[in-house]
PDB file of N, CA and C in Angstrom:
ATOM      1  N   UNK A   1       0.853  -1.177   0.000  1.00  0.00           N
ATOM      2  CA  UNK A   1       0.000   0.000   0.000  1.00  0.00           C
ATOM      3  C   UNK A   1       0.896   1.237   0.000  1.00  0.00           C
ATOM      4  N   UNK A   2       0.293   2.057  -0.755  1.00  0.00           N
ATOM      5  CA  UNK A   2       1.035   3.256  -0.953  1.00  0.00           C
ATOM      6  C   UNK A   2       0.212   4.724  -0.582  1.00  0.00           C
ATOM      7  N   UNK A   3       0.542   5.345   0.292  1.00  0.00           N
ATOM      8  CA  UNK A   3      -0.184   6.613   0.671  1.00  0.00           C
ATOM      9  C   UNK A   3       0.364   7.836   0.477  1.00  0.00           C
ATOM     10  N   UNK A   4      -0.110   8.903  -0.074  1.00  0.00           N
ATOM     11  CA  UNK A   4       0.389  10.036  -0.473  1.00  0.00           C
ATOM     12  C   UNK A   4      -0.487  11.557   0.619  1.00  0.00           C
ATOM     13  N   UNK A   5       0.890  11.991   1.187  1.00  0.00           N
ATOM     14  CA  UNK A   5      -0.095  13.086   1.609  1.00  0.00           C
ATOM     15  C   UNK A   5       0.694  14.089   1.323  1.00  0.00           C
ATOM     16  N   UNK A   6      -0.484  15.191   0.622  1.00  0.00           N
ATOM     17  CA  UNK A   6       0.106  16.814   0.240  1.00  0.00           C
ATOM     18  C   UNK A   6       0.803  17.530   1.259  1.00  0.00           C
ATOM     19  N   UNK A   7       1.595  17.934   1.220  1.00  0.00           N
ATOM     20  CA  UNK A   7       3.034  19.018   1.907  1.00  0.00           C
ATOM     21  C   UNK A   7       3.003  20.629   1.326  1.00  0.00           C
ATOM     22  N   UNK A   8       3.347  21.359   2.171  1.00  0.00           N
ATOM     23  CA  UNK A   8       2.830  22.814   1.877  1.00  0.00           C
ATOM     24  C   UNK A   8       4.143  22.928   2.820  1.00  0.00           C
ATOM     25  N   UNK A   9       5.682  23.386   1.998  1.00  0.00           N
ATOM     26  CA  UNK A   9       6.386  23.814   3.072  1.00  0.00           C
ATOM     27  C   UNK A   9       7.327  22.493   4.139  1.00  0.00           C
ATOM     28  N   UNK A  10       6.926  21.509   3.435  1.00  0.00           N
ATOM     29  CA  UNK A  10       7.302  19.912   4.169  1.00  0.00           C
ATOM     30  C   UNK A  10       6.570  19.919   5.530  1.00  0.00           C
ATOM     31  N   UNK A  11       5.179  20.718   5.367  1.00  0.00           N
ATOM     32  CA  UNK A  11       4.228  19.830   6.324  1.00  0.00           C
ATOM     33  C   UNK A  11       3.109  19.412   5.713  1.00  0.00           C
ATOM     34  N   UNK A  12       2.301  19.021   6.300  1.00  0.00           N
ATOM     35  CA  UNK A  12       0.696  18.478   5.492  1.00  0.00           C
ATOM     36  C   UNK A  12       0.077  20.041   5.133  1.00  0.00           C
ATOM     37  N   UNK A  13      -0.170  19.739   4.068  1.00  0.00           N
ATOM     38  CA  UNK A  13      -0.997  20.996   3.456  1.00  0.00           C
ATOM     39  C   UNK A  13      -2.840  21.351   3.793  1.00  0.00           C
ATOM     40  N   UNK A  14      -2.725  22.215   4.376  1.00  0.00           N
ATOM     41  CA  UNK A  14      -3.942  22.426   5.014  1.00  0.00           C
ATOM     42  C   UNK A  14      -5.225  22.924   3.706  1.00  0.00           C
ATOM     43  N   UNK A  15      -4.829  23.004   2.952  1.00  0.00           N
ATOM     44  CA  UNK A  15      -5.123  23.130   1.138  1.00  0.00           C
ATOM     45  C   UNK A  15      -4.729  22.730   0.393  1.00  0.00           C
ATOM     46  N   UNK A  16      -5.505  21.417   0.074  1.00  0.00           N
ATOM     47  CA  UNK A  16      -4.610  20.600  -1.158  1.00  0.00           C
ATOM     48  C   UNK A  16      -3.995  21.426  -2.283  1.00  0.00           C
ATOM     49  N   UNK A  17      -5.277  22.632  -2.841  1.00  0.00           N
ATOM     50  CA  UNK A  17      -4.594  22.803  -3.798  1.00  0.00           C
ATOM     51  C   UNK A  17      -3.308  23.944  -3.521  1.00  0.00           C
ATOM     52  N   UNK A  18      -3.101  24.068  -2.190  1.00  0.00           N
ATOM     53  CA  UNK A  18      -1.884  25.041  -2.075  1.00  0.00           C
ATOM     54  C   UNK A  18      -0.453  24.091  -1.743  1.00  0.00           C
ATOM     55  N   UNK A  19      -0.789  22.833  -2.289  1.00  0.00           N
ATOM     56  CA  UNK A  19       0.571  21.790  -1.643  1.00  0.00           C
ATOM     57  C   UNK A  19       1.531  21.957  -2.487  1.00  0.00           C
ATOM     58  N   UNK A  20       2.937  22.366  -2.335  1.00  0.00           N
ATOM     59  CA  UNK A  20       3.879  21.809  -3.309  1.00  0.00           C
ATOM     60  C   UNK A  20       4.721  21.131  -3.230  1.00  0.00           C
ATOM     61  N   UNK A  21       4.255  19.674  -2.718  1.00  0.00           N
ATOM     62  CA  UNK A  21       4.761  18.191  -3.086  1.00  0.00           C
ATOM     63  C   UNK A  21       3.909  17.291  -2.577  1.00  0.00           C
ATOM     64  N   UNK A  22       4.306  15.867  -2.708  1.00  0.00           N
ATOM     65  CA  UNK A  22       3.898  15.071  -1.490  1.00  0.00           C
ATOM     66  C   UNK A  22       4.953  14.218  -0.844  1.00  0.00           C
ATOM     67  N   UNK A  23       4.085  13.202   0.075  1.00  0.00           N
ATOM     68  CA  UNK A  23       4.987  12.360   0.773  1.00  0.00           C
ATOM     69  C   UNK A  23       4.396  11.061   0.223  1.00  0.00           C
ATOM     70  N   UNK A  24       5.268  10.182   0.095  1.00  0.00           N
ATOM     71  CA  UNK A  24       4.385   8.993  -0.544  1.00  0.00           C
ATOM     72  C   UNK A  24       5.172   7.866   0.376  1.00  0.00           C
ATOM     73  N   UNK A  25       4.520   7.332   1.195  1.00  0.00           N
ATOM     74  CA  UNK A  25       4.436   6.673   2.704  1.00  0.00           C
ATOM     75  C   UNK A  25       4.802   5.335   2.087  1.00  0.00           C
ATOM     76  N   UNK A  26       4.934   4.305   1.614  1.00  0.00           N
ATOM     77  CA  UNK A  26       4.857   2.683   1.571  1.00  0.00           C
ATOM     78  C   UNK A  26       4.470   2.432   3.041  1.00  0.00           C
ATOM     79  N   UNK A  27       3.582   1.104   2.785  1.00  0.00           N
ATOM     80  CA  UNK A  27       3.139   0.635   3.964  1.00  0.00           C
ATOM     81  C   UNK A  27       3.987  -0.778   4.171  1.00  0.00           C
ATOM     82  N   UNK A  28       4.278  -1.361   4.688  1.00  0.00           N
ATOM     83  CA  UNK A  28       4.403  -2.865   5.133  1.00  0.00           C
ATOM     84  C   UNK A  28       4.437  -3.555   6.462  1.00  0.00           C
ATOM     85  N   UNK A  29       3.949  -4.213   6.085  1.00  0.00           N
ATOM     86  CA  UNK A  29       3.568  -5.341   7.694  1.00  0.00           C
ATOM     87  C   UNK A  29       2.711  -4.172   8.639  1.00  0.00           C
ATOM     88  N   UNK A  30       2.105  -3.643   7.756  1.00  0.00           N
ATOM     89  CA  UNK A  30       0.877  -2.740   9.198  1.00  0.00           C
ATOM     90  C   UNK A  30       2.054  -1.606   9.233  1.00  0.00           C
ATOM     91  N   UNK A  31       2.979  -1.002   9.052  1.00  0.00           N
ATOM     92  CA  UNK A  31       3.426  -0.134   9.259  1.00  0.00           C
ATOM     93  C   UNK A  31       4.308   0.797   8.206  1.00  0.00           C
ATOM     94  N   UNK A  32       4.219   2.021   8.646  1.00  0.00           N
ATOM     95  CA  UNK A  32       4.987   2.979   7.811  1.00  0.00           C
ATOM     96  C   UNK A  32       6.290   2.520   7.220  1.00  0.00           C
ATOM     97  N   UNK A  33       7.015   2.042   6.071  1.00  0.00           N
ATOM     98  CA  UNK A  33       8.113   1.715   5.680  1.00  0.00           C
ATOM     99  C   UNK A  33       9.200   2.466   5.337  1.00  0.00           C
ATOM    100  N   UNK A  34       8.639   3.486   4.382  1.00  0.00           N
ATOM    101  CA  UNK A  34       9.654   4.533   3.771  1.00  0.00           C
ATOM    102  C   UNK A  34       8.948   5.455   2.940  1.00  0.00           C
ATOM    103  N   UNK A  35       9.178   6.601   3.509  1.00  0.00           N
ATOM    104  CA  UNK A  35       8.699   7.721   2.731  1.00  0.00           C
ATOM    105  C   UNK A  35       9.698   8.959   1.894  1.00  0.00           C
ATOM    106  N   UNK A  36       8.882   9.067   0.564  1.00  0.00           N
ATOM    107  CA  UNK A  36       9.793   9.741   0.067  1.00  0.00           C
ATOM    108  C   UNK A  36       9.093  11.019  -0.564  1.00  0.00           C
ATOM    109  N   UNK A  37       9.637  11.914  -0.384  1.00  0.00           N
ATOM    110  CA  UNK A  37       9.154  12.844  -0.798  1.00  0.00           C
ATOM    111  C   UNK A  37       9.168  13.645  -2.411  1.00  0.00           C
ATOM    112  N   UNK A  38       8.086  13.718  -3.052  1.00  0.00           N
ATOM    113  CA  UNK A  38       7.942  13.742  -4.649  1.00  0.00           C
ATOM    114  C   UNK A  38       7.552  15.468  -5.027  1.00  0.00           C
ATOM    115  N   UNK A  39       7.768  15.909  -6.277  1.00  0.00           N
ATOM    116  CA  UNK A  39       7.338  16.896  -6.553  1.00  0.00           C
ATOM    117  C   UNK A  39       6.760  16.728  -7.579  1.00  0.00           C
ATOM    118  N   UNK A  40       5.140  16.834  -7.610  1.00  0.00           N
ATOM    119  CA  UNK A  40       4.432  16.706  -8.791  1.00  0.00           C
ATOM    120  C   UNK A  40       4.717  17.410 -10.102  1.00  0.00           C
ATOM    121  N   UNK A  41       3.959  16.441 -11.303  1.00  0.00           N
ATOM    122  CA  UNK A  41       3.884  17.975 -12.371  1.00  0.00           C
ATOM    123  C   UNK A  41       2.573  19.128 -12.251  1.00  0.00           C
ATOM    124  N   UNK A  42       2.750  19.915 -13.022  1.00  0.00           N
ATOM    125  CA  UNK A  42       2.076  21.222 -12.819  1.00  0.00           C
ATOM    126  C   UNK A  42       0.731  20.854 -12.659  1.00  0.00           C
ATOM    127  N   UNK A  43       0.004  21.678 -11.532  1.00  0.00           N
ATOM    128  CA  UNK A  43      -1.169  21.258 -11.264  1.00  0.00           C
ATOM    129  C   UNK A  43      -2.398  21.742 -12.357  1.00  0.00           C
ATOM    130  N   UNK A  44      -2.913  20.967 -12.794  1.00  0.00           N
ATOM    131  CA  UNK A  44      -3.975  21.083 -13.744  1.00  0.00           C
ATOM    132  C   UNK A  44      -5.074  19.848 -13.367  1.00  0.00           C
ATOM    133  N   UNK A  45      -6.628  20.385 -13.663  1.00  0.00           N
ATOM    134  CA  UNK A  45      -7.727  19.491 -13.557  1.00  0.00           C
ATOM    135  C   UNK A  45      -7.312  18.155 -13.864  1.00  0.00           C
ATOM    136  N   UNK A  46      -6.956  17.316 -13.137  1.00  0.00           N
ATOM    137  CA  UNK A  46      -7.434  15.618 -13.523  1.00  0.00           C
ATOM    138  C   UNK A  46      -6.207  14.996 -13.569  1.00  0.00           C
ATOM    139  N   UNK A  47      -5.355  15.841 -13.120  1.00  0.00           N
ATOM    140  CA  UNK A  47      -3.276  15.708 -13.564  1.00  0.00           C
ATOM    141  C   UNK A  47      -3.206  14.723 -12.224  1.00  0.00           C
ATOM    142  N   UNK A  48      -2.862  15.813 -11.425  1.00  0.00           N
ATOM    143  CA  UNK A  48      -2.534  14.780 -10.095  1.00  0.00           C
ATOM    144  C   UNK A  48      -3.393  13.281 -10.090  1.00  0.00           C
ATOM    145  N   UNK A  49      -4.427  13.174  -9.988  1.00  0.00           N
ATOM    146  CA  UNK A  49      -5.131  11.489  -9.625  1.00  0.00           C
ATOM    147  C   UNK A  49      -4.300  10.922 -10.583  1.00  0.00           C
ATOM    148  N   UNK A  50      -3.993  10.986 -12.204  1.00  0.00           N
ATOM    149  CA  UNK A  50      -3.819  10.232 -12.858  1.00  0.00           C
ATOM    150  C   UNK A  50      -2.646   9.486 -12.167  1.00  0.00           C
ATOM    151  N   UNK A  51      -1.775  11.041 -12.169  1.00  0.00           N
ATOM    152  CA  UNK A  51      -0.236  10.872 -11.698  1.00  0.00           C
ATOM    153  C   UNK A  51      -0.380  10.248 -10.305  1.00  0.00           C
ATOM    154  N   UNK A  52      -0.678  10.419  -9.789  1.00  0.00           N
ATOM    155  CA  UNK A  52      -0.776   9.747  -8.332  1.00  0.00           C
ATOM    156  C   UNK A  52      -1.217   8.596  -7.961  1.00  0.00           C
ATOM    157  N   UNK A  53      -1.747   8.028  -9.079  1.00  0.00           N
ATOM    158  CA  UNK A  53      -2.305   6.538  -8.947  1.00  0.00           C
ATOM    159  C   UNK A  53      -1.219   6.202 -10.316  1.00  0.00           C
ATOM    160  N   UNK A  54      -0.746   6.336 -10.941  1.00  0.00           N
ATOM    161  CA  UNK A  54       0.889   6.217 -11.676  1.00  0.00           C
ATOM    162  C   UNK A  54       1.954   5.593 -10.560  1.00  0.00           C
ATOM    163  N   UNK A  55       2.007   6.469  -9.402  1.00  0.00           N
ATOM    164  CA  UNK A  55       3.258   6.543  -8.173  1.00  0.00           C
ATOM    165  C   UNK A  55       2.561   5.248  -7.422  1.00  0.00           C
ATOM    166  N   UNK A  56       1.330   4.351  -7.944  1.00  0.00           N
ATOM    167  CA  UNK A  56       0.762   3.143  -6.824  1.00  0.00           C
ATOM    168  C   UNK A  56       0.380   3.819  -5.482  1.00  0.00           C
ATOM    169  N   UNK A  57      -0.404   4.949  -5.639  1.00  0.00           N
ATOM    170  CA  UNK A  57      -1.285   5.836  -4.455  1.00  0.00           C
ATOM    171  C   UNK A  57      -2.302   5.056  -4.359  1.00  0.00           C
ATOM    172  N   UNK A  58      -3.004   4.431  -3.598  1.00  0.00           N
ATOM    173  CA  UNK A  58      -4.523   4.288  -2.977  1.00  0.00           C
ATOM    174  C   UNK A  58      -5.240   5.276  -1.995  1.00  0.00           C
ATOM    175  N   UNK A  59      -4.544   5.788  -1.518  1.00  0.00           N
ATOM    176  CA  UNK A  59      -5.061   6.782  -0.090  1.00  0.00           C
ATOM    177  C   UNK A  59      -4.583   8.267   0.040  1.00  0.00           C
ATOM    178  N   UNK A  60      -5.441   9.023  -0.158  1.00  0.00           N
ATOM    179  CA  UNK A  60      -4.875  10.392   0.275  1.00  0.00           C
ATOM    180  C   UNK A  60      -5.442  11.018   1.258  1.00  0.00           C
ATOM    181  N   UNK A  61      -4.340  11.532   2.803  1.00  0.00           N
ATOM    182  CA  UNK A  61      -4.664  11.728   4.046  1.00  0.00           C
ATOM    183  C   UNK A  61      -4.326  13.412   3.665  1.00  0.00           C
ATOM    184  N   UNK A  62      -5.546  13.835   3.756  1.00  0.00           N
ATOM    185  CA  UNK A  62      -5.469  15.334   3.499  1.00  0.00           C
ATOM    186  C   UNK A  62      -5.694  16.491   4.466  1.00  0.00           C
ATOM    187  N   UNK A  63      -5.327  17.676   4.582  1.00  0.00           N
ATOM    188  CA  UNK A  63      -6.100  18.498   5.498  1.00  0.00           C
ATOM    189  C   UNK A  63      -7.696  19.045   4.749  1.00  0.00           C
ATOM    190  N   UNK A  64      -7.319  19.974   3.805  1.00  0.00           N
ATOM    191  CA  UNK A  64      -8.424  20.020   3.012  1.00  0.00           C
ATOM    192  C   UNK A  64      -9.082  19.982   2.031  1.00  0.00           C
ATOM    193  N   UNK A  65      -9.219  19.752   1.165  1.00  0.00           N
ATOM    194  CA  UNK A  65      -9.859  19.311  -0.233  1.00  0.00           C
ATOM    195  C   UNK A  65     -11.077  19.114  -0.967  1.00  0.00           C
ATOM    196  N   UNK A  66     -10.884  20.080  -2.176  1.00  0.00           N
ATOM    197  CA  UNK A  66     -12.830  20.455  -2.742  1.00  0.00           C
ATOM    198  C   UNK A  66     -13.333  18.751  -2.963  1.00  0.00           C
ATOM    199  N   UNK A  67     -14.417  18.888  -2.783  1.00  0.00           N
ATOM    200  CA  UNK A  67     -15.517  17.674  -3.796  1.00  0.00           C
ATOM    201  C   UNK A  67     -14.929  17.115  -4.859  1.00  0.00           C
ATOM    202  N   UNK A  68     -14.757  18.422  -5.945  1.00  0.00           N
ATOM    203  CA  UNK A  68     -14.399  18.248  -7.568  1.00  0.00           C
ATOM    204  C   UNK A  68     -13.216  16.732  -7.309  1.00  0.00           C
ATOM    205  N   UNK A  69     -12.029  18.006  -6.663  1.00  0.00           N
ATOM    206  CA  UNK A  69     -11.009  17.060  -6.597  1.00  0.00           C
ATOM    207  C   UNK A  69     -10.972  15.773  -6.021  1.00  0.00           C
ATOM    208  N   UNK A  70     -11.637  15.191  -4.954  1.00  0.00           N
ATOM    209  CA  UNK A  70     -12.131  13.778  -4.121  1.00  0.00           C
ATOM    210  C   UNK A  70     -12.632  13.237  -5.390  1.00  0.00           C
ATOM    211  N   UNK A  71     -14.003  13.518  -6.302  1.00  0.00           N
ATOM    212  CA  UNK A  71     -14.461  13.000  -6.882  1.00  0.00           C
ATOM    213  C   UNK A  71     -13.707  12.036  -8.112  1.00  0.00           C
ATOM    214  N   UNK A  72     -12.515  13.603  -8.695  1.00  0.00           N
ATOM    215  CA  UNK A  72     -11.518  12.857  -9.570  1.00  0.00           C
ATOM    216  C   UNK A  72     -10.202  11.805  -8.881  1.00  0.00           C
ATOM    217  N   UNK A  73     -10.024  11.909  -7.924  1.00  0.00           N
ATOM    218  CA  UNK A  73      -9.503  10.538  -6.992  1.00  0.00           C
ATOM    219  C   UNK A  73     -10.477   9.596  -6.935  1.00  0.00           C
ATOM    220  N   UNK A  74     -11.195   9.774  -6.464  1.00  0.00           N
ATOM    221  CA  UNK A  74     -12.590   8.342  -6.612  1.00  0.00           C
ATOM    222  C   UNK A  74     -12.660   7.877  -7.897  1.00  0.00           C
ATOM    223  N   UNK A  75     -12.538   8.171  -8.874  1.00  0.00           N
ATOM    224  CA  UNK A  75     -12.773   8.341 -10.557  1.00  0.00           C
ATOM    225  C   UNK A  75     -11.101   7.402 -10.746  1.00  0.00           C
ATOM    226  N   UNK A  76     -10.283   7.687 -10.176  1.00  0.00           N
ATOM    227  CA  UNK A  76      -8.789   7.301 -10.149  1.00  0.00           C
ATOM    228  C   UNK A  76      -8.693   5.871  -9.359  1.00  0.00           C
ATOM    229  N   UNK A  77      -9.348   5.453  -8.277  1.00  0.00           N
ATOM    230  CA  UNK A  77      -9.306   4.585  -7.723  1.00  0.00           C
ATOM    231  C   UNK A  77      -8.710   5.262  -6.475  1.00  0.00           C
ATOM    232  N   UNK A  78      -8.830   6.169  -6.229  1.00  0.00           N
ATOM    233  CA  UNK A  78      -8.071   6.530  -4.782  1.00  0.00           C
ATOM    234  C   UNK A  78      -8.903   7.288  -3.469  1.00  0.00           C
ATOM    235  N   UNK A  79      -8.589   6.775  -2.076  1.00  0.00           N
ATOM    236  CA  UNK A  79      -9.879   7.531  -1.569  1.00  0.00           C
ATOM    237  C   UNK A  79      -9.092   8.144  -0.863  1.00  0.00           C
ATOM    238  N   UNK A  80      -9.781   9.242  -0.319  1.00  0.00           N
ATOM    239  CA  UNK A  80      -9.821  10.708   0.328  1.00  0.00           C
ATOM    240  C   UNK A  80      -9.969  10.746   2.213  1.00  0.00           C
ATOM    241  N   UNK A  81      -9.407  10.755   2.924  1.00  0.00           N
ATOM    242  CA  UNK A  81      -9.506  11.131   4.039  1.00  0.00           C
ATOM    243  C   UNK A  81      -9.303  12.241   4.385  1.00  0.00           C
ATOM    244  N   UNK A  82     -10.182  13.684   4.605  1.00  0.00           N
ATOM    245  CA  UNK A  82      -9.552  14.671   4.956  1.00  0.00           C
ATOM    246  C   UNK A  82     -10.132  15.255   5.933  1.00  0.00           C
ATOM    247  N   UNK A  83      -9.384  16.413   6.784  1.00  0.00           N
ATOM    248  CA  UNK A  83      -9.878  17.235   7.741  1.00  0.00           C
ATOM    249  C   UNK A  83      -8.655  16.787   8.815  1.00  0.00           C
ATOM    250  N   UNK A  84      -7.878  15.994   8.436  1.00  0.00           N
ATOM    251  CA  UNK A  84      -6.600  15.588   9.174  1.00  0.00           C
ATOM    252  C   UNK A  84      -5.780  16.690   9.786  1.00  0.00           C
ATOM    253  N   UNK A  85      -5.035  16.340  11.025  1.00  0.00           N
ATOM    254  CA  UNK A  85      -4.605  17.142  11.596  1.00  0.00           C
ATOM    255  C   UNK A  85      -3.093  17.316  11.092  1.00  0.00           C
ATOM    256  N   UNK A  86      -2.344  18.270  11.309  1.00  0.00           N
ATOM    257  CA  UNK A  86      -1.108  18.981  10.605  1.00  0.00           C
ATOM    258  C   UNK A  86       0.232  18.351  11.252  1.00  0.00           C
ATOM    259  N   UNK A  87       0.037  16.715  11.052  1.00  0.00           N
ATOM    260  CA  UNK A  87       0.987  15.914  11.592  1.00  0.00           C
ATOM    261  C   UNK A  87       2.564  15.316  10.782  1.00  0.00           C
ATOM    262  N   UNK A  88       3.388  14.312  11.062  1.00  0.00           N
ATOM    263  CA  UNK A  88       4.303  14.473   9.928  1.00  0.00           C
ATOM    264  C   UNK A  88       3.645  13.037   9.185  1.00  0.00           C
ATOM    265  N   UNK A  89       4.124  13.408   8.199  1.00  0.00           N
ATOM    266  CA  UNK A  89       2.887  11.843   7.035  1.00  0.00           C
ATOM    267  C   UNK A  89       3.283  10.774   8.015  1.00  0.00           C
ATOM    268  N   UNK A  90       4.643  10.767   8.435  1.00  0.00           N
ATOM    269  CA  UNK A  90       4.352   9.091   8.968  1.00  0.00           C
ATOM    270  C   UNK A  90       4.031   8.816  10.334  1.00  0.00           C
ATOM    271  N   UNK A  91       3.151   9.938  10.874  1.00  0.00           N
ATOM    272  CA  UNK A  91       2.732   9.692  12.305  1.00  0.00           C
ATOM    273  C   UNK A  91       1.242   9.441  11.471  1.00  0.00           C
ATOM    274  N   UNK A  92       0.959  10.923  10.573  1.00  0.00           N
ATOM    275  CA  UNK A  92      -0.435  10.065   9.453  1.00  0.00           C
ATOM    276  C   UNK A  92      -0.512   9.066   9.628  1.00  0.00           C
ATOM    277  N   UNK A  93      -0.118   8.224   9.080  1.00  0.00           N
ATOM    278  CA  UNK A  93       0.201   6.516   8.667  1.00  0.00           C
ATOM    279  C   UNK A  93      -0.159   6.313   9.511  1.00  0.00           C
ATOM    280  N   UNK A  94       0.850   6.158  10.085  1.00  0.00           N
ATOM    281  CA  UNK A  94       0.682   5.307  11.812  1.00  0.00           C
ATOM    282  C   UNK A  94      -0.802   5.657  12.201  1.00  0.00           C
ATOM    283  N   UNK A  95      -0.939   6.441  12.796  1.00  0.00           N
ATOM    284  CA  UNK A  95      -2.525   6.602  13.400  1.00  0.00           C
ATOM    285  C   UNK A  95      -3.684   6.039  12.168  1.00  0.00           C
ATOM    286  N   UNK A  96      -3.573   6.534  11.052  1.00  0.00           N
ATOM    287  CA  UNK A  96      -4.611   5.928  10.167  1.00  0.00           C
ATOM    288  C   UNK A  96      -4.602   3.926  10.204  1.00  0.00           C
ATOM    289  N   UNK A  97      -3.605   3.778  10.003  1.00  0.00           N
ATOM    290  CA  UNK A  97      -3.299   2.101   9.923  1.00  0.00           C
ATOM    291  C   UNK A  97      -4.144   1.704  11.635  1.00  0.00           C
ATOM    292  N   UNK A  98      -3.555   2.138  12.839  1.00  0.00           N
ATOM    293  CA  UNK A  98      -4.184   2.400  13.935  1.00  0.00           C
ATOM    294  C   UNK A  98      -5.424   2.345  13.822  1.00  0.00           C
ATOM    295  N   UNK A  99      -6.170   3.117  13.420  1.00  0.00           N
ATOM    296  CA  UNK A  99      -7.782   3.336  13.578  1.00  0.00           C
ATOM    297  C   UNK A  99      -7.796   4.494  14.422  1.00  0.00           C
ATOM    298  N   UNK A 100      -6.738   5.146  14.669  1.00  0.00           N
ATOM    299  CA  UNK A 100      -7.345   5.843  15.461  1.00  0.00           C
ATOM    300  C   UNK A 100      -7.106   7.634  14.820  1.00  0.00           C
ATOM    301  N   UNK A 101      -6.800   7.834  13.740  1.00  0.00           N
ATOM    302  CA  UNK A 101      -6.364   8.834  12.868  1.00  0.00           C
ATOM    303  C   UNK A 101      -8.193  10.005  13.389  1.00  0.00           C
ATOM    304  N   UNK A 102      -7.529  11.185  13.863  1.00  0.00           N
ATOM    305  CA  UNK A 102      -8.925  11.734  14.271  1.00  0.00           C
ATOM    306  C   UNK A 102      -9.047  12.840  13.174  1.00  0.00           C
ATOM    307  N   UNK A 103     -10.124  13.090  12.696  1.00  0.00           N
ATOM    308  CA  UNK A 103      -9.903  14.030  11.587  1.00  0.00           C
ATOM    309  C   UNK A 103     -11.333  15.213  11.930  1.00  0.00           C
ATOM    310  N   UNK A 104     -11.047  16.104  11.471  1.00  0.00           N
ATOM    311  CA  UNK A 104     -12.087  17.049  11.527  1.00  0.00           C
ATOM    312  C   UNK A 104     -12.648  17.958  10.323  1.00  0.00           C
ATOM    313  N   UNK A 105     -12.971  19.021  10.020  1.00  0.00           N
ATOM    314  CA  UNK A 105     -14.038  18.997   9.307  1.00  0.00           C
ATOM    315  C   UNK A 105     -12.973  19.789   8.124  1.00  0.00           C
ATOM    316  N   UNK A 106     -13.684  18.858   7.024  1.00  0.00           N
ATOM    317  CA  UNK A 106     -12.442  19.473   5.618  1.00  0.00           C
ATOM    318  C   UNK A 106     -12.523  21.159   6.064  1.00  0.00           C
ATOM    319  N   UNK A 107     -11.376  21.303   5.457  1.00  0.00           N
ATOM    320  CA  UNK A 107     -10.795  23.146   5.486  1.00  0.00           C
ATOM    321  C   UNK A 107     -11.070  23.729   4.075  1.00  0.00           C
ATOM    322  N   UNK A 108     -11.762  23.091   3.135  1.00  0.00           N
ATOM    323  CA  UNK A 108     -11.301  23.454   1.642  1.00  0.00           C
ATOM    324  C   UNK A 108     -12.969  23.218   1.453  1.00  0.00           C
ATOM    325  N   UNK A 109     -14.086  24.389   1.128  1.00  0.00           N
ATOM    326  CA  UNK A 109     -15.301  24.688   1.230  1.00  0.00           C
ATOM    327  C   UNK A 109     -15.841  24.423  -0.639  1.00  0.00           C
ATOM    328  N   UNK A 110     -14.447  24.261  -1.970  1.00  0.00           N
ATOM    329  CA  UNK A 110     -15.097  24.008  -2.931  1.00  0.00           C
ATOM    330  C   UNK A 110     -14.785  22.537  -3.561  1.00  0.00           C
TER     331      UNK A 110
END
């Protein structure tokens, strides 16, 4: 499993679309393996999901993020967790794999 979360500054981006990179987590044996940090290409409608399910993404742990964009991840095969708190991706991980990842209410209203 492969998880990608947006970075604004090399933290979680509290606006997807203000992220410029990600972290792309590998999972194994239930836990965070190795994360590496990527710089997408230029952001345009429908770019990232493609590309991001390209990099073997299933999961994106977000702070905030429109509909549009969830929808074109869903459309990609990838689902959306957001409203996440401004943690480092691989404490993300960890708590999401956990169950116990607490998230609150998306930050990103389109």
């Amino acid at each position: 499993m492969r998880i990608a979360i947006p970075l604004a500054g090399g933290q979680l981006a509290l606006h997807f679309g203000h992220s410029d990179g990600f972290a792309l987590v590998e999972v194994e044996d239930g836990q965070p393996a190795n994360t590496e940090q990527v710089t997408p290409p230029a952001h345009a409608p429908g770019v990232l999901p493609r590309w991001l399910a390209e990099q073997g993404c299933s999961l994106i742990i977000a702070g905030g993020i429109g509909r549009r964009a969830q929808d074109l991840f869903a459309a990609s095969g990838i689902d959306v967790i957001s409203g996440a708190p401004q943690l480092s991706p691989e404490e993300l991980v960890r708590q999401y794999l956990a169950g116990n990842l607490e998230t609150g209410g998306n930050l990103c209203d389109h």
